[in-house]
N, C-alpha and C. Protein backbone atom coordinates (compact mmCIF):
# COMPACT_ATOMS: atom_id res chain seq x y z
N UNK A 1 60.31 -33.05 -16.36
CA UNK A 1 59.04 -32.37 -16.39
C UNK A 1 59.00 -31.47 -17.62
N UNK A 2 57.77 -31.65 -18.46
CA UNK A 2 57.77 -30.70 -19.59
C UNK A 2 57.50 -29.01 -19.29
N UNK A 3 57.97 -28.41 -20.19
CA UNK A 3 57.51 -26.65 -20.43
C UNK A 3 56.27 -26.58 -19.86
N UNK A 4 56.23 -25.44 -18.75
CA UNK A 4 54.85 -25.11 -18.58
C UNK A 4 53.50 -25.04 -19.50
N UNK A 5 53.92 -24.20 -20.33
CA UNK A 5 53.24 -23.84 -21.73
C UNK A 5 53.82 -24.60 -22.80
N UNK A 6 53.13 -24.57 -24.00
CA UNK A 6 53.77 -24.86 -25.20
C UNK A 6 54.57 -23.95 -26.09
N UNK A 7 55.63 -24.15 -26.38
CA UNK A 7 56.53 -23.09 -26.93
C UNK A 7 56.84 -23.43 -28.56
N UNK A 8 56.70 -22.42 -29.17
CA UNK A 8 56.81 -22.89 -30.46
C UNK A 8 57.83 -22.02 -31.25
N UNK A 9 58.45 -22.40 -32.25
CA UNK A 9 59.55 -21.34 -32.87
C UNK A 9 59.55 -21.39 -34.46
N UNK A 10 58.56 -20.73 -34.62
CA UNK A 10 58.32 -20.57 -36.12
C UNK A 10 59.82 -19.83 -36.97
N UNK A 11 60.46 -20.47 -37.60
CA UNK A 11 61.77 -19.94 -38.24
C UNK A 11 62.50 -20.45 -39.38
N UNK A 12 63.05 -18.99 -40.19
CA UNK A 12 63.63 -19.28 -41.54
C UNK A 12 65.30 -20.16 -41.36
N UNK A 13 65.33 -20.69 -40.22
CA UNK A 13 66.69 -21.10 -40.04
C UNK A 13 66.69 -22.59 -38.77
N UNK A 14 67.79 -23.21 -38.42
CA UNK A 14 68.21 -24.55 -38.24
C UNK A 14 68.98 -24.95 -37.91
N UNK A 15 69.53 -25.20 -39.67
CA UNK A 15 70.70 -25.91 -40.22
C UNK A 15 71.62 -25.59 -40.85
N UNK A 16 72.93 -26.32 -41.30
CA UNK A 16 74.01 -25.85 -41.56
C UNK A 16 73.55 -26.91 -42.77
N UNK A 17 73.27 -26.67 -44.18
CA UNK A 17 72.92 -27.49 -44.72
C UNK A 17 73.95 -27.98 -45.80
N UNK A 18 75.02 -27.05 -45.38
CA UNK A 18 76.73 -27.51 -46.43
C UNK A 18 77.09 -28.58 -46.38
N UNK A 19 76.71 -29.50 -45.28
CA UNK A 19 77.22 -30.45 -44.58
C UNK A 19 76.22 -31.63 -45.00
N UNK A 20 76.61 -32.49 -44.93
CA UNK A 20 76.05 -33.85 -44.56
C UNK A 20 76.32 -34.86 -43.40
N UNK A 21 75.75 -35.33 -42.53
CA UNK A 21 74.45 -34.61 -42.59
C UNK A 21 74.32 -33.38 -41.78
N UNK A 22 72.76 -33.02 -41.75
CA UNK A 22 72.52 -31.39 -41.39
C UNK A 22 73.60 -31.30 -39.86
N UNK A 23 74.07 -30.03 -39.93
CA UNK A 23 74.37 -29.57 -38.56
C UNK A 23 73.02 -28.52 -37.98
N UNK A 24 72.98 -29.02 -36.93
CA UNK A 24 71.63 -27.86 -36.12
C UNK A 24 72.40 -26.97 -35.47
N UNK A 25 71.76 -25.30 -35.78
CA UNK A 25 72.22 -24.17 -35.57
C UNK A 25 71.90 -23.99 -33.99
N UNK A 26 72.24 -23.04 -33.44
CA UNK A 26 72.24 -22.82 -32.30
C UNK A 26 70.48 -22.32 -31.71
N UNK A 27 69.68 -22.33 -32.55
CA UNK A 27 68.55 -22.74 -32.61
C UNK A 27 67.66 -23.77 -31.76
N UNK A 28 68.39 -25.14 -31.84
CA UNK A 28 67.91 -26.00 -30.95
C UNK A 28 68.64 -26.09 -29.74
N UNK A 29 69.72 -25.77 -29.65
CA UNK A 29 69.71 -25.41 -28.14
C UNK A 29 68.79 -24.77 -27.15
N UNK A 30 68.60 -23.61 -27.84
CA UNK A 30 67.73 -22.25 -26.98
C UNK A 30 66.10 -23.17 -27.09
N UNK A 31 66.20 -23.98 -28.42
CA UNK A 31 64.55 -24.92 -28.03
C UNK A 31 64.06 -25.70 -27.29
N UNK A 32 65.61 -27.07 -27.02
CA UNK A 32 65.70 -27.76 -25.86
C UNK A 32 65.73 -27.42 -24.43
N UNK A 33 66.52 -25.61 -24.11
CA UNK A 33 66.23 -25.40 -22.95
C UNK A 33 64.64 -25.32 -22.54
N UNK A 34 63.67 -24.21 -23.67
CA UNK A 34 62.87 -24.10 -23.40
C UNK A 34 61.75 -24.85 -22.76
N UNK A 35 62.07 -26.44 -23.45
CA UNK A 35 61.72 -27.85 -23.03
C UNK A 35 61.41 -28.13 -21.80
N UNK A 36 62.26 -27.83 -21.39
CA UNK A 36 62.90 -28.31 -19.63
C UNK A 36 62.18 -29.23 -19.65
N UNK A 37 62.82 -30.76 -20.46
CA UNK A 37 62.68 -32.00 -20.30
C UNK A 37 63.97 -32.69 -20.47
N UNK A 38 64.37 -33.69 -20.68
CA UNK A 38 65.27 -34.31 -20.79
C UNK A 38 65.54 -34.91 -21.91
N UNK A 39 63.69 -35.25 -22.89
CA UNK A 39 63.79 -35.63 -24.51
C UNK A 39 63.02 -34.83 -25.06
N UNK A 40 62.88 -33.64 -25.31
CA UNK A 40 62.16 -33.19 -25.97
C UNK A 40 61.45 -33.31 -27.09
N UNK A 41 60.39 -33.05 -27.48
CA UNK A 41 59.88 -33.52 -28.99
C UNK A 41 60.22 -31.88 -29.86
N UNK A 42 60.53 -32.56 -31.33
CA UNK A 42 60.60 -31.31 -31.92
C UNK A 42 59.97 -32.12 -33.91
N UNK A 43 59.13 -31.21 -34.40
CA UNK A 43 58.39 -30.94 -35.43
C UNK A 43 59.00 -30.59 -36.25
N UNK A 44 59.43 -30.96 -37.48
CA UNK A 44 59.89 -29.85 -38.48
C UNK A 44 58.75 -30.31 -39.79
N UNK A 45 58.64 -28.88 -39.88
CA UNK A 45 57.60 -28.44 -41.29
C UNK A 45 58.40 -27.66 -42.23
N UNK A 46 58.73 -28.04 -43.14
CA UNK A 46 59.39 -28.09 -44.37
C UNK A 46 59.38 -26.98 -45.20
N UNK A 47 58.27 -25.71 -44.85
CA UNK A 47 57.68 -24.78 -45.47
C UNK A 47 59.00 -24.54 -47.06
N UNK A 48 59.67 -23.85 -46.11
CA UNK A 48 60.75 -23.60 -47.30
C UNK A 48 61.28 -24.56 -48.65
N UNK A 49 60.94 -25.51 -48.03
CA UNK A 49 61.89 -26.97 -49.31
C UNK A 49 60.50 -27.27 -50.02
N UNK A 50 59.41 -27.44 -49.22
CA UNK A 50 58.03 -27.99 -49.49
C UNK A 50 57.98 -29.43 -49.06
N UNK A 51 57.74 -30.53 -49.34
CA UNK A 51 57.43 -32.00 -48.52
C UNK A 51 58.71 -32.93 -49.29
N UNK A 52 59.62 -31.94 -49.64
CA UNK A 52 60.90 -33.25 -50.46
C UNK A 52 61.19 -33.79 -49.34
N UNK A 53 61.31 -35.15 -49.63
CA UNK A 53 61.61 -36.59 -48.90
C UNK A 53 63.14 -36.46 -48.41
N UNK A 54 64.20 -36.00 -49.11
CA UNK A 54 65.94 -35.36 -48.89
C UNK A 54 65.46 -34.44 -47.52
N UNK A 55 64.50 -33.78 -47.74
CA UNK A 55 64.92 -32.55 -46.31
C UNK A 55 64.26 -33.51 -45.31
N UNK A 56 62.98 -33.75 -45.10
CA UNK A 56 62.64 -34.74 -43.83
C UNK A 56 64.18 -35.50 -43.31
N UNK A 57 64.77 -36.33 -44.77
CA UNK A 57 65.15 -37.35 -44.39
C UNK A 57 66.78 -37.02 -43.38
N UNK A 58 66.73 -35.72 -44.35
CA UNK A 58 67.97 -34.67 -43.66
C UNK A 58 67.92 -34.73 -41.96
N UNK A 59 66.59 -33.61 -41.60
CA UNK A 59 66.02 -33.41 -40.70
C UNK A 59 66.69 -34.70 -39.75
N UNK A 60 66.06 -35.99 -39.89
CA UNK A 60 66.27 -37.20 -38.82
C UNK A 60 67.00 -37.52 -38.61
N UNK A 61 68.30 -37.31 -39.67
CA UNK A 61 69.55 -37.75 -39.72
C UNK A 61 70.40 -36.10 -38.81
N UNK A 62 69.77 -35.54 -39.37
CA UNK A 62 70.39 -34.43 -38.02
C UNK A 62 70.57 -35.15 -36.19
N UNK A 63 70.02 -35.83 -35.74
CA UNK A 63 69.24 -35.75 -34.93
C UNK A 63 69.26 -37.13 -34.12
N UNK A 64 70.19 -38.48 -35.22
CA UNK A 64 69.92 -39.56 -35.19
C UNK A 64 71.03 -40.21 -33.55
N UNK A 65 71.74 -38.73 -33.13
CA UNK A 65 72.55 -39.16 -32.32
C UNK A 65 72.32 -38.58 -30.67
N UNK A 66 71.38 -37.59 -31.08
CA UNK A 66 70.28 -36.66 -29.75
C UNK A 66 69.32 -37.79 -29.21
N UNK A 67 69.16 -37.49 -27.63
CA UNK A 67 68.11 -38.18 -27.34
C UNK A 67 67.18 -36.86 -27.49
N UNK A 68 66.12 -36.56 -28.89
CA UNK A 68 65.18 -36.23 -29.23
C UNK A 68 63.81 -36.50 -29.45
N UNK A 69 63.03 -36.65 -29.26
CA UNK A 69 61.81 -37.29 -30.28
C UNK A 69 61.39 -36.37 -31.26
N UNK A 70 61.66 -36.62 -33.28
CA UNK A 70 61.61 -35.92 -33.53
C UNK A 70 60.23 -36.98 -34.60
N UNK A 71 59.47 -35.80 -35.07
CA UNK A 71 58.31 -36.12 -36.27
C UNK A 71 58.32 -34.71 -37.42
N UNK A 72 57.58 -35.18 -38.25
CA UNK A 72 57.13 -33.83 -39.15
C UNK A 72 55.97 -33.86 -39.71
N UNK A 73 55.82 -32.70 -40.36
CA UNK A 73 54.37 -32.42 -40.57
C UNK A 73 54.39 -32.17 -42.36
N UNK A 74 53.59 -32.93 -43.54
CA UNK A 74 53.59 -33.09 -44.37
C UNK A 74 52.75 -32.11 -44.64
N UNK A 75 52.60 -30.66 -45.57
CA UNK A 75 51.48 -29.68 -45.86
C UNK A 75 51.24 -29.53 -47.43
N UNK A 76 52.33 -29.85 -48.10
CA UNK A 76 51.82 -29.48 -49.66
C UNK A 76 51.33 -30.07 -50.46
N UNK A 77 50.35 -31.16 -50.41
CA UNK A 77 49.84 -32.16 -51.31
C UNK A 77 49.07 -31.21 -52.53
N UNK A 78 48.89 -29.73 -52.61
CA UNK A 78 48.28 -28.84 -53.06
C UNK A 78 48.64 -27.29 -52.98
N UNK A 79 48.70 -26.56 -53.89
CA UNK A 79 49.10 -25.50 -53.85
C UNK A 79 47.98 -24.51 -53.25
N UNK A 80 48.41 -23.61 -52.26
CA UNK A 80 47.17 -22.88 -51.97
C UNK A 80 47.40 -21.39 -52.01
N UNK A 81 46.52 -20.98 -52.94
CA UNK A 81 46.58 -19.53 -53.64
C UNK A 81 45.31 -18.93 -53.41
N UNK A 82 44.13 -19.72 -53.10
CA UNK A 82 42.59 -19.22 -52.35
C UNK A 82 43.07 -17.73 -51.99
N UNK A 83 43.38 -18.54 -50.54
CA UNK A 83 43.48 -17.26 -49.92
C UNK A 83 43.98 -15.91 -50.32
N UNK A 84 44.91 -15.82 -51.24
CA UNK A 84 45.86 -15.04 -51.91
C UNK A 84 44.82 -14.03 -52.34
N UNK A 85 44.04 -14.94 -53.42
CA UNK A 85 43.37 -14.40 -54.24
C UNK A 85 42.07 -13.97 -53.66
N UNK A 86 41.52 -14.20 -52.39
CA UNK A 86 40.28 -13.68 -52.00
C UNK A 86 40.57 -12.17 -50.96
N UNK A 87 42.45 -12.37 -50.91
CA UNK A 87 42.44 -11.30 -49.91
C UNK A 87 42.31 -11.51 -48.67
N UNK A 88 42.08 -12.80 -47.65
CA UNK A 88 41.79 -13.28 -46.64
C UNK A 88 42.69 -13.21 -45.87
N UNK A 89 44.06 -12.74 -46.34
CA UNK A 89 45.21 -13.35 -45.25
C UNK A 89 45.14 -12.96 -43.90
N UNK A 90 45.34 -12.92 -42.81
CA UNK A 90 45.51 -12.24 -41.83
C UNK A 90 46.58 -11.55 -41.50
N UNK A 91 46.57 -10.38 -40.76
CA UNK A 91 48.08 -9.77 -40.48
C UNK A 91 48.99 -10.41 -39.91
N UNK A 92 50.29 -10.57 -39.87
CA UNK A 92 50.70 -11.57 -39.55
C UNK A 92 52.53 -11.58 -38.91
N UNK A 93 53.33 -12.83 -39.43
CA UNK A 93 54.68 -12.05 -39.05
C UNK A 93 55.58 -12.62 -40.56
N UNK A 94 56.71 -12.30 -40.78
CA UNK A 94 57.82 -12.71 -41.71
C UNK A 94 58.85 -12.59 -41.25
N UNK A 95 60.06 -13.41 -41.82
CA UNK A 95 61.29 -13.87 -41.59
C UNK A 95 62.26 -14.07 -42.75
N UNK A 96 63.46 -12.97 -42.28
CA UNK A 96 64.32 -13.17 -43.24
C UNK A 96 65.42 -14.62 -42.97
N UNK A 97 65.90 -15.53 -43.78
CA UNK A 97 66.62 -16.26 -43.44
C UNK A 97 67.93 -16.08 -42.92
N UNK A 98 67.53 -16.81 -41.81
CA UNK A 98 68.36 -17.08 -40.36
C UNK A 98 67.65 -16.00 -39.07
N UNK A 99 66.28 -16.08 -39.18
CA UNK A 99 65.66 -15.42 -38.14
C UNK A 99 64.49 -16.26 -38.10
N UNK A 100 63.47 -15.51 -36.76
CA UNK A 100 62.37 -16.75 -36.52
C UNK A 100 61.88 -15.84 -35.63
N UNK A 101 60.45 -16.75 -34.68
CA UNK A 101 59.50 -15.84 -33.58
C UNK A 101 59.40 -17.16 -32.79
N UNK A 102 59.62 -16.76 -31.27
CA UNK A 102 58.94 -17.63 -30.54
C UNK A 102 58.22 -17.35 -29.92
N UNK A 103 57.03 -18.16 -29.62
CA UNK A 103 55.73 -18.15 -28.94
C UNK A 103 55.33 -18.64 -28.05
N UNK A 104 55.22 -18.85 -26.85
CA UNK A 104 54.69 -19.69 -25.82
C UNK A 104 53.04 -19.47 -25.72
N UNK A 105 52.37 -20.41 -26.00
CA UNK A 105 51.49 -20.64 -26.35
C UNK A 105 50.96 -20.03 -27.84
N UNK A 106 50.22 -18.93 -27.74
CA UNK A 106 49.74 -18.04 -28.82
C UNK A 106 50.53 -16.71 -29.19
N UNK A 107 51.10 -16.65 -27.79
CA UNK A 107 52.03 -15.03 -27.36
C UNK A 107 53.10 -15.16 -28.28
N UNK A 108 53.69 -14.09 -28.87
CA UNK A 108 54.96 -13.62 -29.36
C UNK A 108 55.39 -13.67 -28.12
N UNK A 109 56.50 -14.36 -27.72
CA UNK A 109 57.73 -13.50 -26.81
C UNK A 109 59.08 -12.80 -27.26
N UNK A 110 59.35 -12.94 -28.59
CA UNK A 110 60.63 -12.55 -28.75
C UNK A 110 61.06 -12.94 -30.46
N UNK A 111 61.50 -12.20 -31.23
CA UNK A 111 62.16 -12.49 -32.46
C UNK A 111 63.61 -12.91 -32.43
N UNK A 112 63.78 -14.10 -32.77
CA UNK A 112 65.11 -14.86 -32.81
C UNK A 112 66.07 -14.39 -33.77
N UNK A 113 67.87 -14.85 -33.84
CA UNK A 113 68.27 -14.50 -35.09
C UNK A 113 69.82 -15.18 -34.76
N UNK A 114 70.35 -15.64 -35.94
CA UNK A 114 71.52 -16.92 -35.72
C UNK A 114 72.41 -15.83 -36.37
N UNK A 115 72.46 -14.73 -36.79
CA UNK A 115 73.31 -13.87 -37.96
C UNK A 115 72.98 -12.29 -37.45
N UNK A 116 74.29 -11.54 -37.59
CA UNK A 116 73.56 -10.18 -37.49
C UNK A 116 72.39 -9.20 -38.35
N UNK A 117 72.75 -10.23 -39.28
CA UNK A 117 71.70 -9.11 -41.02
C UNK A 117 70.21 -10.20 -41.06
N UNK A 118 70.19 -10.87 -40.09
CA UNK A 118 68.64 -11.64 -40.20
C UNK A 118 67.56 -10.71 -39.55
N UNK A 119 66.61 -10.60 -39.59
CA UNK A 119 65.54 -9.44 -39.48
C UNK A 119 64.20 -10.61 -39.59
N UNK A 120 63.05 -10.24 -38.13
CA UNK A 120 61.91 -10.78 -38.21
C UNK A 120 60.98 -9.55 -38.14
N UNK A 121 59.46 -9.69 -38.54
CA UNK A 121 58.65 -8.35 -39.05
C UNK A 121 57.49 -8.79 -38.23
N UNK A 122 56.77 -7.98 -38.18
CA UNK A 122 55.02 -7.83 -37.84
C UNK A 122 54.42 -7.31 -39.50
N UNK A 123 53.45 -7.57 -40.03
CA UNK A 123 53.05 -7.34 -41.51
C UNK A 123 51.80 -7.26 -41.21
N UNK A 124 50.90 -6.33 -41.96
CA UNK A 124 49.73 -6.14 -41.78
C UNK A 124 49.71 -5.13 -42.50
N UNK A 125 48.39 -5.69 -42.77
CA UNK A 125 47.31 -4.27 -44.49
C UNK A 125 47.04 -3.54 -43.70
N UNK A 126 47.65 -2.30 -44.30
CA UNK A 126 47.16 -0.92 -43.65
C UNK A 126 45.62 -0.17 -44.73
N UNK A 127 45.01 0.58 -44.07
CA UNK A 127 43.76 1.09 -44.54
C UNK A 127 43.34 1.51 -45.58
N UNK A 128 44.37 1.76 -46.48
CA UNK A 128 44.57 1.79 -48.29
C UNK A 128 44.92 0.42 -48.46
N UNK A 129 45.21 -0.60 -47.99
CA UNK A 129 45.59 -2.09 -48.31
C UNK A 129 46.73 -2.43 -48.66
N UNK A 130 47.82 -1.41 -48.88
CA UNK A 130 48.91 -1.72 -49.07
C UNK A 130 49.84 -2.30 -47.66
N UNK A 131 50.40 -3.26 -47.78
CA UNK A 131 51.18 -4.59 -46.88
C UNK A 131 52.26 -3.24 -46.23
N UNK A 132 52.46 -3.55 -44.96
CA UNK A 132 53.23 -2.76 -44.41
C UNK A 132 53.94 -3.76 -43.31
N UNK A 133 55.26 -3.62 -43.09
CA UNK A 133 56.50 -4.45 -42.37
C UNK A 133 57.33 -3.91 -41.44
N UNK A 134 57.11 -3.86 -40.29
CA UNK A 134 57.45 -3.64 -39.00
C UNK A 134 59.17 -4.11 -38.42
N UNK A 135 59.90 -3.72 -38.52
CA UNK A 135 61.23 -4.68 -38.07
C UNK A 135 61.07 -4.50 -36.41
N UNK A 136 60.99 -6.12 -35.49
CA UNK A 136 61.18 -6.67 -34.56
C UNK A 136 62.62 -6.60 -34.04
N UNK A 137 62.63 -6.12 -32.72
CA UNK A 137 64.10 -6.66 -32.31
C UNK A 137 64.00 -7.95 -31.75
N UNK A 138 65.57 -8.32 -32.19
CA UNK A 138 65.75 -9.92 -32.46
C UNK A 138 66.74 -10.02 -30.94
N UNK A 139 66.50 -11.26 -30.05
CA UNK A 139 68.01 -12.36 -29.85
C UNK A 139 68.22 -12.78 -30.29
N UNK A 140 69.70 -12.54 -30.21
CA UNK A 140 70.63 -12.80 -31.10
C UNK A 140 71.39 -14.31 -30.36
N UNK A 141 70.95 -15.09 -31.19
CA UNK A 141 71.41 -16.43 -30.77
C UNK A 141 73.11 -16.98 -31.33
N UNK A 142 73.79 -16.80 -30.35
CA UNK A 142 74.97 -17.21 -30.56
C UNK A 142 75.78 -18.65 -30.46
N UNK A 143 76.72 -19.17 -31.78
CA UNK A 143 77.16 -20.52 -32.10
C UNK A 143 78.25 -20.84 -30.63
């Protein structure tokens, strides 16, 4: 039976990428429980690498020995600076690498972290407009 809700884990971390192929960090464990299925599906969006064909191809080969269902999501056919430049962003969250946020549904529940010095934020323009960064306490996800 799948997750009540949909759970999502937006994060600067994974993989052990020294290796070939990828090792998955203790990350997808805590994702698969969340699952509570038996194959879970899992997404990876590339943000960090951008759409190189090596990290997808990484990604599957992580994975090729899990009963997973895994896909990804292709976003950079275009650089997007619009928003940048109109000022539109919304307040939002950031992640230092080897940290992350999970969400069940829309909700924050919790800032993740595979390392002790990884740090996740809340960010938002304060009333002079200058960007201001909140440090989240993290679980601390252990190997």
């Amino acid at each position: 039976m799948p997750a009540r809700q949909p759970h999502i884990l937006a994060t600067s971390m994974g993989f052990n990428r020294a290796r070939t192929p990828w090792r998955p960090s203790p990350l997808f464990r805590y994702a698969f429980e969340l699952a509570e299925t038996t194959k879970p599906r899992l997404c990876f969006i590339s943000t960090g690498t951008g759409d190189r064909e090596s990290s997808s191809d990484a990604f599957y080969a992580a994975f090729d020995d899990r009963d997973v269902q895994t896909s990804h999501v292709a976003l950079f056919d275009k650089p997007n600076v619009a928003d940048i430049r109109r000022d539109t962003l919304p307040d939002g969250y950031a992640t230092d690498a080897g940290a992350g946020l999970h969400f069940a549904g829309t909700e924050l529940v919790t800032a993740i972290a595979d390392r002790p010095d990884a740090q996740a934020y809340k960010v938002v323009k304060s009333a002079d407009g200058r960007t201001e960064e909140t440090a989240l306490d993290s679980l601390r996800l252990r190997r």
